[in-house]
Protein backbone atom coordinates (compact mmCIF):
# COMPACT_ATOMS: atom_id res chain seq x y z
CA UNK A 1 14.81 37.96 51.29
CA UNK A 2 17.16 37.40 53.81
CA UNK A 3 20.77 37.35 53.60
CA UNK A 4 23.35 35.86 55.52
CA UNK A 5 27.32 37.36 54.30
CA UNK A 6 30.38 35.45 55.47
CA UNK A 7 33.81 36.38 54.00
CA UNK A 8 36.59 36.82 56.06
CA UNK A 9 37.41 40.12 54.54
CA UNK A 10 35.39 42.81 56.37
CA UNK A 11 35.82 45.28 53.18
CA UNK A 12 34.38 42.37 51.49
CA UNK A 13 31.61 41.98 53.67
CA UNK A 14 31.17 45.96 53.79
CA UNK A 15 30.87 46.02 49.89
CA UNK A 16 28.48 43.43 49.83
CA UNK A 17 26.01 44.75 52.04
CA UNK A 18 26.28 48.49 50.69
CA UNK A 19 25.23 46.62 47.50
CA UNK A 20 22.69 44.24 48.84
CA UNK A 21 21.41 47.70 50.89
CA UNK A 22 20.07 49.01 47.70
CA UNK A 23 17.73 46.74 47.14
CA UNK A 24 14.31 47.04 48.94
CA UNK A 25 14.01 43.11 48.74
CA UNK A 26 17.19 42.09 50.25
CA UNK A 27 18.20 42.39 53.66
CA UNK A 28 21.67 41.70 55.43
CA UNK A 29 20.39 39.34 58.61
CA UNK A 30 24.49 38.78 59.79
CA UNK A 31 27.80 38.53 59.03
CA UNK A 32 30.38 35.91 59.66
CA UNK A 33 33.84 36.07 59.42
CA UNK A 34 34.97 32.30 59.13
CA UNK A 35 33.09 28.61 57.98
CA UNK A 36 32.40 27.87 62.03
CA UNK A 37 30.59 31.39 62.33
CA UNK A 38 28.80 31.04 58.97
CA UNK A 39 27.39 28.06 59.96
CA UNK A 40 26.49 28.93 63.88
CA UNK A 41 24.72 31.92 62.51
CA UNK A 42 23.00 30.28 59.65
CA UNK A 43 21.27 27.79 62.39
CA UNK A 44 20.33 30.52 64.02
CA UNK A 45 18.97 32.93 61.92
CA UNK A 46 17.92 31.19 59.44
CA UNK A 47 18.44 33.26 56.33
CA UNK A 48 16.92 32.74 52.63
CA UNK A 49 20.69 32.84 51.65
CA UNK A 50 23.90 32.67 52.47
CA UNK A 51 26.66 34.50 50.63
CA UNK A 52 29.78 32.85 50.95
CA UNK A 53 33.56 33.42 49.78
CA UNK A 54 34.82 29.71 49.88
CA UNK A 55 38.38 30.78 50.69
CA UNK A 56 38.65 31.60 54.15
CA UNK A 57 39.31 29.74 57.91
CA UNK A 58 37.31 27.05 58.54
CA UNK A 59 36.41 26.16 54.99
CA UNK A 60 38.09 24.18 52.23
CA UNK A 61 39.71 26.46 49.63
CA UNK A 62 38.08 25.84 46.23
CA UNK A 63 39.04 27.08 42.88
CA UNK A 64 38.99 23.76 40.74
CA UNK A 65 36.13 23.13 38.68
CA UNK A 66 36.27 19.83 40.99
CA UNK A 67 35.55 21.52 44.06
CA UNK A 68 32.90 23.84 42.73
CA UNK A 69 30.86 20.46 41.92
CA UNK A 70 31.51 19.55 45.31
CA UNK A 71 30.08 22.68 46.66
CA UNK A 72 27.31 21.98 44.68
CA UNK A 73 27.03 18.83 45.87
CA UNK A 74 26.98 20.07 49.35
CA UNK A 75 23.44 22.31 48.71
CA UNK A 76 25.37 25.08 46.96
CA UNK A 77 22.83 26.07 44.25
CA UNK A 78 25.08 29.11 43.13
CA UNK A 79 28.85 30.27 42.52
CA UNK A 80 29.47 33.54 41.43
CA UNK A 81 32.91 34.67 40.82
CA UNK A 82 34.22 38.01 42.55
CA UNK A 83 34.00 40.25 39.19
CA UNK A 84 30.35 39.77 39.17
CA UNK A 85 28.76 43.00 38.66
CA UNK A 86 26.35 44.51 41.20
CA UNK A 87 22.77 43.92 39.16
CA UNK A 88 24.05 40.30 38.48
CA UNK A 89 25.23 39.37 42.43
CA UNK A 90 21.82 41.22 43.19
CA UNK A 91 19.24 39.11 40.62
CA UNK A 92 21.52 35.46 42.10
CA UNK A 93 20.32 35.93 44.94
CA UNK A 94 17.10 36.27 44.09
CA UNK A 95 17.67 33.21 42.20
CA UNK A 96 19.04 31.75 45.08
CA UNK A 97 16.63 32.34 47.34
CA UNK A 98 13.74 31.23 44.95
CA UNK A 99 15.88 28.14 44.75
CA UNK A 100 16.86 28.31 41.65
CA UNK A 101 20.57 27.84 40.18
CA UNK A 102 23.23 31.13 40.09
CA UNK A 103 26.43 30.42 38.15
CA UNK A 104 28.60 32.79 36.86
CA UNK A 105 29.42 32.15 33.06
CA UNK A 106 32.78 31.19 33.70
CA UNK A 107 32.18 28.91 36.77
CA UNK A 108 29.15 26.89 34.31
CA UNK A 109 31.17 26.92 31.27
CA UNK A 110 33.95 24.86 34.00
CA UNK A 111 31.16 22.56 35.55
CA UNK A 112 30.01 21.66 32.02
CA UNK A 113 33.41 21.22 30.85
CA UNK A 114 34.09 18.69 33.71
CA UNK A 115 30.43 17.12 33.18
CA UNK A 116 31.45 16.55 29.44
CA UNK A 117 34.73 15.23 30.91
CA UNK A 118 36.86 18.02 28.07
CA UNK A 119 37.88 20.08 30.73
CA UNK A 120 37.62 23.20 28.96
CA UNK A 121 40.24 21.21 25.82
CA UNK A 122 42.79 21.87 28.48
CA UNK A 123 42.55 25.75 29.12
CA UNK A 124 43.75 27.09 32.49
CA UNK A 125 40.95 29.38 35.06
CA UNK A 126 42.60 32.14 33.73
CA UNK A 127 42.80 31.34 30.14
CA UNK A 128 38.67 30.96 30.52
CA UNK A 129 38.47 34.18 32.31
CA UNK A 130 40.44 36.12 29.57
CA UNK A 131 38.75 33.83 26.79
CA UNK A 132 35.06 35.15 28.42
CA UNK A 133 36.43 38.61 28.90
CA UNK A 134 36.66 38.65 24.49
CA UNK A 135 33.19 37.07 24.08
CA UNK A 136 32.25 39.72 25.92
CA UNK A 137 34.17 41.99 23.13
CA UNK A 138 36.91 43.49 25.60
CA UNK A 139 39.79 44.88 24.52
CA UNK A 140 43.64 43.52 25.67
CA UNK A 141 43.60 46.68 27.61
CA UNK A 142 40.36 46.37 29.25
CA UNK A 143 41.15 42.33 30.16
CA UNK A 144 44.36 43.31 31.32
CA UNK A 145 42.99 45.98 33.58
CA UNK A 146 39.88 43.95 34.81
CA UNK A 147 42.03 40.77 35.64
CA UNK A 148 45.13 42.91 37.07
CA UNK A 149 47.24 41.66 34.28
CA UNK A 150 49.65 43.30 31.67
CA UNK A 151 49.14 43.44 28.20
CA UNK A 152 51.28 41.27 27.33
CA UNK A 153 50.15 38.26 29.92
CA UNK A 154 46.78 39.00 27.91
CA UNK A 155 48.46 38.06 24.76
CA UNK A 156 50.24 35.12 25.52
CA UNK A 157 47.27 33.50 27.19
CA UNK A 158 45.61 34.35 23.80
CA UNK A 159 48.07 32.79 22.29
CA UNK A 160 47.96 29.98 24.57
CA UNK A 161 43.91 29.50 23.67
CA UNK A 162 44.45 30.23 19.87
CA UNK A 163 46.38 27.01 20.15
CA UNK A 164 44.54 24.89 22.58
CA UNK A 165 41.54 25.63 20.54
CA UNK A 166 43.08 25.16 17.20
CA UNK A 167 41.99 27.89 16.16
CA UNK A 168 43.68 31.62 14.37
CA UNK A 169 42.78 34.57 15.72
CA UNK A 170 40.26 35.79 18.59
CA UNK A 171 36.93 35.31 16.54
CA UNK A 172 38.16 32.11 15.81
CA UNK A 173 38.73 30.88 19.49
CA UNK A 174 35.57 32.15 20.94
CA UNK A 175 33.35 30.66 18.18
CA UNK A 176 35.18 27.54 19.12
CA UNK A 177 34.36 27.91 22.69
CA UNK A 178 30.92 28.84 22.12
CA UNK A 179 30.34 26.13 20.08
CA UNK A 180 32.20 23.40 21.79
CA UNK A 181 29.94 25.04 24.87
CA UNK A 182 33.07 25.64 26.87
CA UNK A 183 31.99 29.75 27.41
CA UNK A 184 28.99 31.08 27.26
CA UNK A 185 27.39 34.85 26.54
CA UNK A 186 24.24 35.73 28.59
């Protein structure tokens, strides 16, 4: 499968294709390093799939739940998030490429939210990143470290969920979310 990466970050870029490098199926066909140049080089090499960081020159920022259904809209048929792990980024674009849809759990927990028209009850990006991060059964410590948070920012969106969900404690909130379909676990 062939892979187009455009992100205006050459680390970025670098990282992806070490990863993508690792797999005998996928092969990095270009890079780009704005929205003018991801599209010029997508005409022209045609790629199975392009990998995309929607925040950079040339493209429309995005990181409402309203502009993720507009990518989507726009022949999108995936959105990862930039904590997706290496065997996950790896098996959406396989996904991709077969044409099938790649959302990261916290970007499809959003677009059903908005679909549903509760907007997530009113919880911020961050409050659903955190609020996945404890389905997943992290710790304050480890959500505060994968996020780039302190401890204590991890507790008061907690707080902040607890609340919005109307709920007591952590098991409480994400058998709320779960069941109001607002997260899900894979």
């Amino acid at each position: 499968m062939r892979v187009l990466l455009a992100d205006d970050h050459p680390v970025v870029r670098d990282g992806l294709a070490a990863v993508l490098a690792t797999q005998p199926d996928l092969t990095v066909v270009g890079e780009a390093a704005n929205g003018a140049e991801a599209l010029h080089q997508t005409a022209s090499l045609a790629p199975d799939v392009v990998l995309m960081d929607l925040q950079m020159p040339g493209m429309d920022g995005t990181t409402a739940t309203a502009d993720i259904t507009a990518a989507i809209d726009a022949g999108a048929v995936g959105y990862l998030l930039k904590d997706t792990g290496r065997h996950e980024l790896c098996e959406a674009v396989r996904t991709a490429a077969r044409g099938g849809a790649a959302l990261s759990p916290t970007v499809a927990a959003k677009v059903l939210a908005h679909i549903r028209g509760d907007r997530g009850v009113g919880l911020s990006g961050r409050e659903l990143e955190v609020l996945s991060a404890l389905a997943r059964g992290q710790s304050n410590k480890q959500i505060a470290r994968a996020l780039r948070l302190s401890e204590a920012t991890v507790k008061t969106h907690l707080l902040h969920i607890d609340a919005k969900l109307d709920v007591a404690d952590r098991t409480g909130a994400v058998t709320a979310a779960l069941g109001r379909g607002i997260i899900r676990i894979d």
